[in-house]
C-alpha atoms as a PDB file:
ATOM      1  CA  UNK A   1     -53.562  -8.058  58.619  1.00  0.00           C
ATOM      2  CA  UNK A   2     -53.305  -4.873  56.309  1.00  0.00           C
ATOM      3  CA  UNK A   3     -50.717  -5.028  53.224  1.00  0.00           C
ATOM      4  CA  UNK A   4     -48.739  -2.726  54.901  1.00  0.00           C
ATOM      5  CA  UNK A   5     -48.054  -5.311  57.743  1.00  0.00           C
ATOM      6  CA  UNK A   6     -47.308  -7.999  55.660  1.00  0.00           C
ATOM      7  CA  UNK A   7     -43.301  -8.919  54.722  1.00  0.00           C
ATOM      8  CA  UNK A   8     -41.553  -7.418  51.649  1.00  0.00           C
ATOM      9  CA  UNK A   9     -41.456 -10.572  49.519  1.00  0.00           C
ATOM     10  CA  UNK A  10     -37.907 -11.455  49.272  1.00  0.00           C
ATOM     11  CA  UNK A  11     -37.835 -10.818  45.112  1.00  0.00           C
ATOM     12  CA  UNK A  12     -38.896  -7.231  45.853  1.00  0.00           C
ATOM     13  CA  UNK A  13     -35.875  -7.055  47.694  1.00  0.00           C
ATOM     14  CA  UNK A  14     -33.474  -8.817  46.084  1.00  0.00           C
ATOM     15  CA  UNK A  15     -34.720  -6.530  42.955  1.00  0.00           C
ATOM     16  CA  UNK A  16     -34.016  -3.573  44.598  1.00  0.00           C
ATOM     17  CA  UNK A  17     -29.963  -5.274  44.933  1.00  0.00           C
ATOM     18  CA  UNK A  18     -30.735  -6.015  41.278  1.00  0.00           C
ATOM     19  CA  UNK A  19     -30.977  -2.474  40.514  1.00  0.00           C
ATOM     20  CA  UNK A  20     -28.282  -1.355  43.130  1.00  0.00           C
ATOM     21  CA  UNK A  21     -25.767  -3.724  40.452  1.00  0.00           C
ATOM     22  CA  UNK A  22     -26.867  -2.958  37.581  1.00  0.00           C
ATOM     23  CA  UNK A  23     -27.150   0.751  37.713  1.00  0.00           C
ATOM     24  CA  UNK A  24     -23.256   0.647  38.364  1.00  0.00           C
ATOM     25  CA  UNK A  25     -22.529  -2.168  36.023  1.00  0.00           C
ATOM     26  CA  UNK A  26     -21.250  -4.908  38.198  1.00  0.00           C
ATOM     27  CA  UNK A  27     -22.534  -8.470  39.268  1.00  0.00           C
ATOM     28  CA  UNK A  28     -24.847  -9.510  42.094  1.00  0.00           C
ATOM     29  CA  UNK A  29     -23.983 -10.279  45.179  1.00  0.00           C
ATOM     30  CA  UNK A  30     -23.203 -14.198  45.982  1.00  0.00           C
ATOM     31  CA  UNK A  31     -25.970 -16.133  47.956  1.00  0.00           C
ATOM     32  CA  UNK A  32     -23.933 -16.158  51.370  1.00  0.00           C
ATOM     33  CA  UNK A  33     -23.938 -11.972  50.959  1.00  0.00           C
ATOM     34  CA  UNK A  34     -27.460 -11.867  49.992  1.00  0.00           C
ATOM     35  CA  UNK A  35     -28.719 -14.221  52.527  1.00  0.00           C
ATOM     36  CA  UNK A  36     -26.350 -12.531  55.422  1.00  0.00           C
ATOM     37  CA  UNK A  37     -27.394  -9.056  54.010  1.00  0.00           C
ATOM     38  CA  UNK A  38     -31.397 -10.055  53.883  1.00  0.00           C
ATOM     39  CA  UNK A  39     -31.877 -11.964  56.750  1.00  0.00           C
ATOM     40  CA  UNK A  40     -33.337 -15.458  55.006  1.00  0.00           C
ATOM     41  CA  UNK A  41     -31.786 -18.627  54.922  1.00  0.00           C
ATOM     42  CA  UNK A  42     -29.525 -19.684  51.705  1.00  0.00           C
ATOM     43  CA  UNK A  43     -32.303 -22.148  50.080  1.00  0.00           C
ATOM     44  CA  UNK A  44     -34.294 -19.378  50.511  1.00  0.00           C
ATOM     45  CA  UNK A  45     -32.180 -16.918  48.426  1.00  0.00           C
ATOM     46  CA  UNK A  46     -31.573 -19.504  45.585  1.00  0.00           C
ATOM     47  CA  UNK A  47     -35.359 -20.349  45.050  1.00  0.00           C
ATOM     48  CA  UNK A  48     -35.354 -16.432  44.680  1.00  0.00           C
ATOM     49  CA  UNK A  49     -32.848 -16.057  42.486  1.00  0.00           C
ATOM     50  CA  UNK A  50     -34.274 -19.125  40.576  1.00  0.00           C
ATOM     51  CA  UNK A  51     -37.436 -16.719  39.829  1.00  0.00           C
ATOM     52  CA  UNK A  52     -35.540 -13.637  38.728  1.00  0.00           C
ATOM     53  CA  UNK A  53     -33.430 -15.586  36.174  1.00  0.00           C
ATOM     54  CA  UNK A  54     -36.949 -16.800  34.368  1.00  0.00           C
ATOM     55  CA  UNK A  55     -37.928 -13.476  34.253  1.00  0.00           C
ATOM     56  CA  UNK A  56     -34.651 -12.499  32.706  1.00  0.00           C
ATOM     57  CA  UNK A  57     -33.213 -10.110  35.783  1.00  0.00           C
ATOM     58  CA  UNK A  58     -30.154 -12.742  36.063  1.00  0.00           C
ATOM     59  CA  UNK A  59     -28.184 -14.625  34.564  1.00  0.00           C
ATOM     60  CA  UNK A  60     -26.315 -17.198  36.531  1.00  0.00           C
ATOM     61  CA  UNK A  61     -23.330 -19.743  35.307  1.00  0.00           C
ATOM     62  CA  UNK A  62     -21.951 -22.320  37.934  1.00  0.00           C
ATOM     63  CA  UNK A  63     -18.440 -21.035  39.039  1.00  0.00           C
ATOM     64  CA  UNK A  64     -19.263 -17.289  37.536  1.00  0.00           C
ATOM     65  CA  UNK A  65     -20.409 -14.430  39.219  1.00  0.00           C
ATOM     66  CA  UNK A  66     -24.311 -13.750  38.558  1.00  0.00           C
ATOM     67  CA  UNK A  67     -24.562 -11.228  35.824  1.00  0.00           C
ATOM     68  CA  UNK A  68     -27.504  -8.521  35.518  1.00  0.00           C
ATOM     69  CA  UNK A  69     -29.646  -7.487  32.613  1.00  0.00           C
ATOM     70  CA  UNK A  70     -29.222  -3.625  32.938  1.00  0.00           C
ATOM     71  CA  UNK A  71     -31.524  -2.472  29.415  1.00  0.00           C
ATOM     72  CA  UNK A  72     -34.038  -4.062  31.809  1.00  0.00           C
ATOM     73  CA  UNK A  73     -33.836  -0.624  34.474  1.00  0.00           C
ATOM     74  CA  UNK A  74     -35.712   1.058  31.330  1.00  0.00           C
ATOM     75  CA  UNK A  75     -38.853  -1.142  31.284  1.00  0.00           C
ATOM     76  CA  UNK A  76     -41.400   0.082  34.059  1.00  0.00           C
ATOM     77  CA  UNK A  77     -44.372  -2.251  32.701  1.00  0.00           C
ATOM     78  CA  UNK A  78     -44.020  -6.282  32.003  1.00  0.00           C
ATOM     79  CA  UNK A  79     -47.018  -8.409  31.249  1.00  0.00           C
ATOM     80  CA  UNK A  80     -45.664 -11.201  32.944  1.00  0.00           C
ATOM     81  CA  UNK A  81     -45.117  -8.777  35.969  1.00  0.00           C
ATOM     82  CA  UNK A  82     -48.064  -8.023  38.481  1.00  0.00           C
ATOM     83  CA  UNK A  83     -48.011  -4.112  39.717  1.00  0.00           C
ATOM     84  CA  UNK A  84     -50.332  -2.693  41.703  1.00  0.00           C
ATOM     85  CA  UNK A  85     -51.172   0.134  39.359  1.00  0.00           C
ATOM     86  CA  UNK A  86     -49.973   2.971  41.799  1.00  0.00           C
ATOM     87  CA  UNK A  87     -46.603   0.995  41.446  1.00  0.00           C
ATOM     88  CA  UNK A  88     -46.870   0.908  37.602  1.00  0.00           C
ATOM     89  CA  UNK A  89     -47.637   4.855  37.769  1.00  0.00           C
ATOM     90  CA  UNK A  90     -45.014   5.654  39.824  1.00  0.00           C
ATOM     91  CA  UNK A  91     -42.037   3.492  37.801  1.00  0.00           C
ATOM     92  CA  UNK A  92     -42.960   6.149  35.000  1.00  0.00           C
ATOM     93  CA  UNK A  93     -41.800   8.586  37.300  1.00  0.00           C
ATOM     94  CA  UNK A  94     -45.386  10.349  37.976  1.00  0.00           C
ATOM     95  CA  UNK A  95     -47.174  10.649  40.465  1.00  0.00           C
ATOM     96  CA  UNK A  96     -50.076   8.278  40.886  1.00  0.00           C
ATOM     97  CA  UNK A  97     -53.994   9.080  41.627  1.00  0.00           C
ATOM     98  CA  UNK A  98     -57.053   7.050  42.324  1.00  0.00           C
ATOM     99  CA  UNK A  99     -60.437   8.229  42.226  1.00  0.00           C
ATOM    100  CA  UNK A 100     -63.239   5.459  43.037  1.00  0.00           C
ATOM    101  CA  UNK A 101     -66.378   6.286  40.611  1.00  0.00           C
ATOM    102  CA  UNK A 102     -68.201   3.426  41.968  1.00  0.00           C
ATOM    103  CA  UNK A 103     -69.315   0.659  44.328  1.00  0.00           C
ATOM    104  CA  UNK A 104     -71.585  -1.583  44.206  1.00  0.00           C
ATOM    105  CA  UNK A 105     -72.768  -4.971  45.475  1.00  0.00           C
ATOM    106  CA  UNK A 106     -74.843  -6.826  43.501  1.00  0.00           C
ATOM    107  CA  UNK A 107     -74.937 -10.482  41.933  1.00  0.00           C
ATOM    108  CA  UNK A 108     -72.727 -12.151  38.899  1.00  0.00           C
ATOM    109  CA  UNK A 109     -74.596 -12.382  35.875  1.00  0.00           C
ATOM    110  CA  UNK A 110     -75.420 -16.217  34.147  1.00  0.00           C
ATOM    111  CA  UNK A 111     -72.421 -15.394  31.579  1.00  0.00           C
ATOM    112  CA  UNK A 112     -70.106 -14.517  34.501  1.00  0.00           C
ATOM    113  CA  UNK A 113     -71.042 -17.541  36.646  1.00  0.00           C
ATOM    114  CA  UNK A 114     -70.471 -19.629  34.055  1.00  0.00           C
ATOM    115  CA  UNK A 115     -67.380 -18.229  33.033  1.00  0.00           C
ATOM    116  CA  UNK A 116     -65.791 -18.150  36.519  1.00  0.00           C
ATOM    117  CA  UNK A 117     -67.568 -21.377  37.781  1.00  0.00           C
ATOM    118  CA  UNK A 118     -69.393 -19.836  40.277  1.00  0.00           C
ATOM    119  CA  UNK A 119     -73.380 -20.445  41.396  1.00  0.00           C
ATOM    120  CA  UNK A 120     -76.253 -18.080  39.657  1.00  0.00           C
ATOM    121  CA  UNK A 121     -76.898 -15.122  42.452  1.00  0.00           C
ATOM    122  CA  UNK A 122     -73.923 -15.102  43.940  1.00  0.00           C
ATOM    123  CA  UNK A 123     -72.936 -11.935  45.466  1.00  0.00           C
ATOM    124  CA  UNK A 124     -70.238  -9.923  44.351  1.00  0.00           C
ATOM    125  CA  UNK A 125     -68.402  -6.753  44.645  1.00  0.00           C
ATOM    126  CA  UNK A 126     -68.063  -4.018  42.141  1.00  0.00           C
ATOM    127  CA  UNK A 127     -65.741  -1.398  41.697  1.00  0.00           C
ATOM    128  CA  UNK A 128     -65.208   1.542  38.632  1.00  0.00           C
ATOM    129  CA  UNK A 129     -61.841   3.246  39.489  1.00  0.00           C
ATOM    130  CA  UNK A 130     -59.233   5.663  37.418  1.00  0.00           C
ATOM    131  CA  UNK A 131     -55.789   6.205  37.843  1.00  0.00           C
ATOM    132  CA  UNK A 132     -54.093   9.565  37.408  1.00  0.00           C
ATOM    133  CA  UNK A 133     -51.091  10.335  36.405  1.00  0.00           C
ATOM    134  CA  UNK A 134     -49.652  14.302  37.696  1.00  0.00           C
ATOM    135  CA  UNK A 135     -53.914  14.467  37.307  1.00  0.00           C
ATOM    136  CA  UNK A 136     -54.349  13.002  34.171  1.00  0.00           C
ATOM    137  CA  UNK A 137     -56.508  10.505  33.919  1.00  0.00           C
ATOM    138  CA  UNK A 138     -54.868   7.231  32.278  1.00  0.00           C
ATOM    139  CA  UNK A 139     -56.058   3.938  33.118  1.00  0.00           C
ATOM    140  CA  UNK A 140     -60.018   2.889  34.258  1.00  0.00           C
ATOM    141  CA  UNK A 141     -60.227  -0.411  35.886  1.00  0.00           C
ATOM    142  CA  UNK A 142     -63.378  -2.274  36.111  1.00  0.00           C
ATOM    143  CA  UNK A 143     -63.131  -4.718  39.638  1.00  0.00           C
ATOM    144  CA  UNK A 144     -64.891  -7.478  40.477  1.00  0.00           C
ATOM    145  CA  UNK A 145     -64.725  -9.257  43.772  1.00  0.00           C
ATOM    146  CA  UNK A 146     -66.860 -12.964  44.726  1.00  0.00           C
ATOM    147  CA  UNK A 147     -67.941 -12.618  48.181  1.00  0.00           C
ATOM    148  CA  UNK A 148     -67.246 -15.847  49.706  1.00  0.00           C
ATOM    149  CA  UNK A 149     -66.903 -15.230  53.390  1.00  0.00           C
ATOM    150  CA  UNK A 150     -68.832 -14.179  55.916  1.00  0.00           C
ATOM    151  CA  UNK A 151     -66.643 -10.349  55.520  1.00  0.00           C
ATOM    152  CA  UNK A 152     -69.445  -7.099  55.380  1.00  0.00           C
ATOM    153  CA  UNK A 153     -67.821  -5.774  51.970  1.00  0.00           C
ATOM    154  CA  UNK A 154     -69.640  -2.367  53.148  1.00  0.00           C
ATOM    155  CA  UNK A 155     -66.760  -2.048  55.741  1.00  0.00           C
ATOM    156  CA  UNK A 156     -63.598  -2.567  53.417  1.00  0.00           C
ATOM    157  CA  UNK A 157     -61.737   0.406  51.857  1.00  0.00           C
ATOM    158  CA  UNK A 158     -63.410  -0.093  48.239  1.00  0.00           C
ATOM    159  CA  UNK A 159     -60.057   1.908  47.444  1.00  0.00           C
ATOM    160  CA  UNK A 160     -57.928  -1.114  48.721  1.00  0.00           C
ATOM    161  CA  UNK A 161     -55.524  -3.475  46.335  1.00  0.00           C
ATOM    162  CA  UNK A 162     -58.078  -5.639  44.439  1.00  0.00           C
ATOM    163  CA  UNK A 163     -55.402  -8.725  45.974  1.00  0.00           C
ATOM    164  CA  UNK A 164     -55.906  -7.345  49.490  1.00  0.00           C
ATOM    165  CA  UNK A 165     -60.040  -7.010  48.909  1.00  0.00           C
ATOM    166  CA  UNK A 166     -60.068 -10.824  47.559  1.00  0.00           C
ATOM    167  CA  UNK A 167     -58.633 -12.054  50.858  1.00  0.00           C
ATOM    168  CA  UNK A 168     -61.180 -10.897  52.601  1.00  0.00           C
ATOM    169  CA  UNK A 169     -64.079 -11.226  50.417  1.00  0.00           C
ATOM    170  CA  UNK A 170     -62.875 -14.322  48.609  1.00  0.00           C
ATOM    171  CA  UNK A 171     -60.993 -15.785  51.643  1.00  0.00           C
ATOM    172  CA  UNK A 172     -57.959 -16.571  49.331  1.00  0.00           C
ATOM    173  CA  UNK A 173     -54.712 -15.117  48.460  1.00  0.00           C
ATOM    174  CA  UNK A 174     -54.406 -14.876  44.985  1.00  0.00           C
ATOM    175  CA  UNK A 175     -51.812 -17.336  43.297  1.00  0.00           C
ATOM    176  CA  UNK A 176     -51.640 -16.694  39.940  1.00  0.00           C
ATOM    177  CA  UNK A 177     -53.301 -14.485  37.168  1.00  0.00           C
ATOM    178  CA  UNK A 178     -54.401 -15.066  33.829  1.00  0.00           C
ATOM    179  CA  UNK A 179     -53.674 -11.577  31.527  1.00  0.00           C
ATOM    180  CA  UNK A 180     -55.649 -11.500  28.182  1.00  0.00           C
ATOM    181  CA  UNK A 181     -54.143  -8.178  26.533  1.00  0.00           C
ATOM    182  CA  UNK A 182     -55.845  -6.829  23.702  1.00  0.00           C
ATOM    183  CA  UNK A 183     -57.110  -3.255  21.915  1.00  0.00           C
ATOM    184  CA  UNK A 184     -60.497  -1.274  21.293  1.00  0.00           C
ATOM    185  CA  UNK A 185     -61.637   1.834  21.128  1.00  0.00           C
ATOM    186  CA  UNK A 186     -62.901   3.882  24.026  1.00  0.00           C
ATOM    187  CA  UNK A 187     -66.591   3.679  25.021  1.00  0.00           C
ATOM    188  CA  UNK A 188     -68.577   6.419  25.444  1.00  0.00           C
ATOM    189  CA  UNK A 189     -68.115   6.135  28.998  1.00  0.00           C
ATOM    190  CA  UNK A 190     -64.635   5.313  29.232  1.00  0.00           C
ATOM    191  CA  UNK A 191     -64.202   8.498  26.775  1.00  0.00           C
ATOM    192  CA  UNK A 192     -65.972  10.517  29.808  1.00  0.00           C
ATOM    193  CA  UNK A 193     -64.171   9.034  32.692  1.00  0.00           C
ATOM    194  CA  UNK A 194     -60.605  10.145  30.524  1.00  0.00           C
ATOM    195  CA  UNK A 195     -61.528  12.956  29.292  1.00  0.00           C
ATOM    196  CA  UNK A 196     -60.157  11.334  25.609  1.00  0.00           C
ATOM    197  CA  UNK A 197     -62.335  11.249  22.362  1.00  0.00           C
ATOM    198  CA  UNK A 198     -64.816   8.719  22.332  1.00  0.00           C
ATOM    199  CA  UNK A 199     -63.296   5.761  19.630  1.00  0.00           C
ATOM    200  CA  UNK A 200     -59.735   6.661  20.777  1.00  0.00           C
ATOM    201  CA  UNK A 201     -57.501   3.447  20.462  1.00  0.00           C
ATOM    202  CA  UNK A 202     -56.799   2.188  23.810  1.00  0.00           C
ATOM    203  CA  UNK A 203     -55.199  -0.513  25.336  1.00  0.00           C
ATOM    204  CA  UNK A 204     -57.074  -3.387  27.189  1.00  0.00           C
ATOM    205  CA  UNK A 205     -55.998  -6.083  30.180  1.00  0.00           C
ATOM    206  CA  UNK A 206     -58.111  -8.392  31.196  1.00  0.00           C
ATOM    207  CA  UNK A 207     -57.094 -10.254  34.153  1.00  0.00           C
ATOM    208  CA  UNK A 208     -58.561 -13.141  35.984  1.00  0.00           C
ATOM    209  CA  UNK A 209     -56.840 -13.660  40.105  1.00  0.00           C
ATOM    210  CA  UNK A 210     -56.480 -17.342  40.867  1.00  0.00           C
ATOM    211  CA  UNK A 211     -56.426 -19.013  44.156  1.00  0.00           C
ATOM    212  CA  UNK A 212     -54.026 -21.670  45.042  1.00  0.00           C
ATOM    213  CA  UNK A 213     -57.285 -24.143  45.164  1.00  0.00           C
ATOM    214  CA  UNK A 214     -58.260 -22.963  41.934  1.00  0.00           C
ATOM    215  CA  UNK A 215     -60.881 -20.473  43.129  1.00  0.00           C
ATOM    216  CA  UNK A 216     -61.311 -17.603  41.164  1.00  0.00           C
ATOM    217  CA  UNK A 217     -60.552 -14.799  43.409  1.00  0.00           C
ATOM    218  CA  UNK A 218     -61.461 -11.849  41.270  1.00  0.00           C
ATOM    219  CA  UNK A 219     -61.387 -10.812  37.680  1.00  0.00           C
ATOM    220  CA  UNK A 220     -61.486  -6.964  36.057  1.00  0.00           C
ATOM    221  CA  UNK A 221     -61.134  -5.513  33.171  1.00  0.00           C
ATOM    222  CA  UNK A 222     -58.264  -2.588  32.452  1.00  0.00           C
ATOM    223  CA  UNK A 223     -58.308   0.277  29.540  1.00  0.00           C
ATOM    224  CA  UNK A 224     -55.260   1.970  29.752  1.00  0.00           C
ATOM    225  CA  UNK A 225     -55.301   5.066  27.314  1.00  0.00           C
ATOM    226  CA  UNK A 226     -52.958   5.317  24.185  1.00  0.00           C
ATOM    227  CA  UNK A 227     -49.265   6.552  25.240  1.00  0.00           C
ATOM    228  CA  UNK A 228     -50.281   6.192  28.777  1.00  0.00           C
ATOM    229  CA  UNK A 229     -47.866   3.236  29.391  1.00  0.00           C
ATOM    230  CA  UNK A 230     -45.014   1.406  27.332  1.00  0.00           C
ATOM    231  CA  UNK A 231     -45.236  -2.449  28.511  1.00  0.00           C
ATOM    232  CA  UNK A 232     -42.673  -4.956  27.589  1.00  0.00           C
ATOM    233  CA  UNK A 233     -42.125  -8.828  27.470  1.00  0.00           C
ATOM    234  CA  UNK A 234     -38.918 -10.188  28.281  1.00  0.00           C
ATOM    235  CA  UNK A 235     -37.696 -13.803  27.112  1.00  0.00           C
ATOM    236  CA  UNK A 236     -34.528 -15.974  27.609  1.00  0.00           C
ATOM    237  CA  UNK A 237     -32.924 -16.221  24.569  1.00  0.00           C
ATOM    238  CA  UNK A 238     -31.568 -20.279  24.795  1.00  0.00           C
ATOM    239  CA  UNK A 239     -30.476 -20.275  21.290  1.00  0.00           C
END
């Protein structure tokens, strides 16, 4: 089954009524609306709304109507929020790119196995691609893939979501990820692939996919160029 035939998770949608609200200023709908209005069963709905309060959409009182968190419509980019990077490229209203530079499969090195628990020669996809935004070139993501199953990686779409190339390869859909952010300065290559000047501060993500078994699924390692993208982190404030 392709991404495109899969369900819109419910948050997705219920984000999009997130956004309907707080663009005009009012409150969410109750659950009995949403659930009539989405198709899913009440339970459903709450356990929903349950996830966009800790990530500070909502804010729900017993007996009160569920407010919104409207300065939130200006933040395209969370690190605690996954986005395929067309998505993230898009929410900064450009228009989103991908070139693939390279493929290749090949075997994990002795620091990677060890790192990522996995045995000495196994095989592994490897990807080099950058994102454009309106053609320029902001983000270079280096992919890698375990191959776990039986799946011929020569006949996926190397151009695929990484989350949609570790079901196949790794057999797994992907659970949870692990973010390290950090800085550097842009290689010599990176410098190339941009078109920036080699040195150039840049941004860095490095992201590990989890399994729900605890299998590591994939891991890569993002530069996004200086000014490219303005990520947040929003917290409850319980105090």
């Amino acid at each position: 089954m392709s991404d495109a035939d899969l369900p819109e998770p419910v948050e997705r949608r219920l984000q999009r009524l997130w956004a309907d609200a707080a663009e005009r200023g009012g409150p969410m709908p109750g659950e009995t609306t949403l659930a009539a209005s989405l198709e899913i069963s009440r339970p459903a709905v709450r356990e929903a709304l349950v996830r966009l309060e800790e990530r500070g959409f909502i804010h729900r009182r017993k007996g009160a109507d569920t407010t919104v968190n409207s300065s939130l419509l200006g933040i395209p980019a969370r690190f605690e929020q996954r986005l395929d990077s067309a998505e993230l490229i898009a929410a900064m209203g450009r228009t989103p790119s991908l070139e693939v530079v390279s493929v290749e499969v090949g075997e994990v090195s002795l620091d990677e196995a060890d790192a990522y628990d996995l045995s000495p020669r196994q095989g592994v996809l490897r990807t080099t691609k950058v994102w454009s935004a309106d053609g320029e070139p902001v983000l270079v993501a280096r992919d890698v893939v375990p191959i776990l199953t039986g799946v011929d990686p020569a006949g996926l779409d190397p151009a695929a979501p990484m989350p949609a190339l570790a079901r196949e390869l790794a057999g797994e859909q992907v659970g949870w990820e692990l973010v390290w952010p950090g800085a550097d300065g842009l290689s010599a290559v990176d410098a190339g692939l941009t078109g920036r000047p080699e040195g150039e501060a840049a941004m860095t993500l490095e992201a590990t996919g989890i399994g729900r078994t605890g299998t590591v699924c994939y891991w890569t390692r993002e530069v996004h160029v200086r000014g490219a993208f303005r990520y947040a982190m929003v917290r409850r404030a319980d105090w």
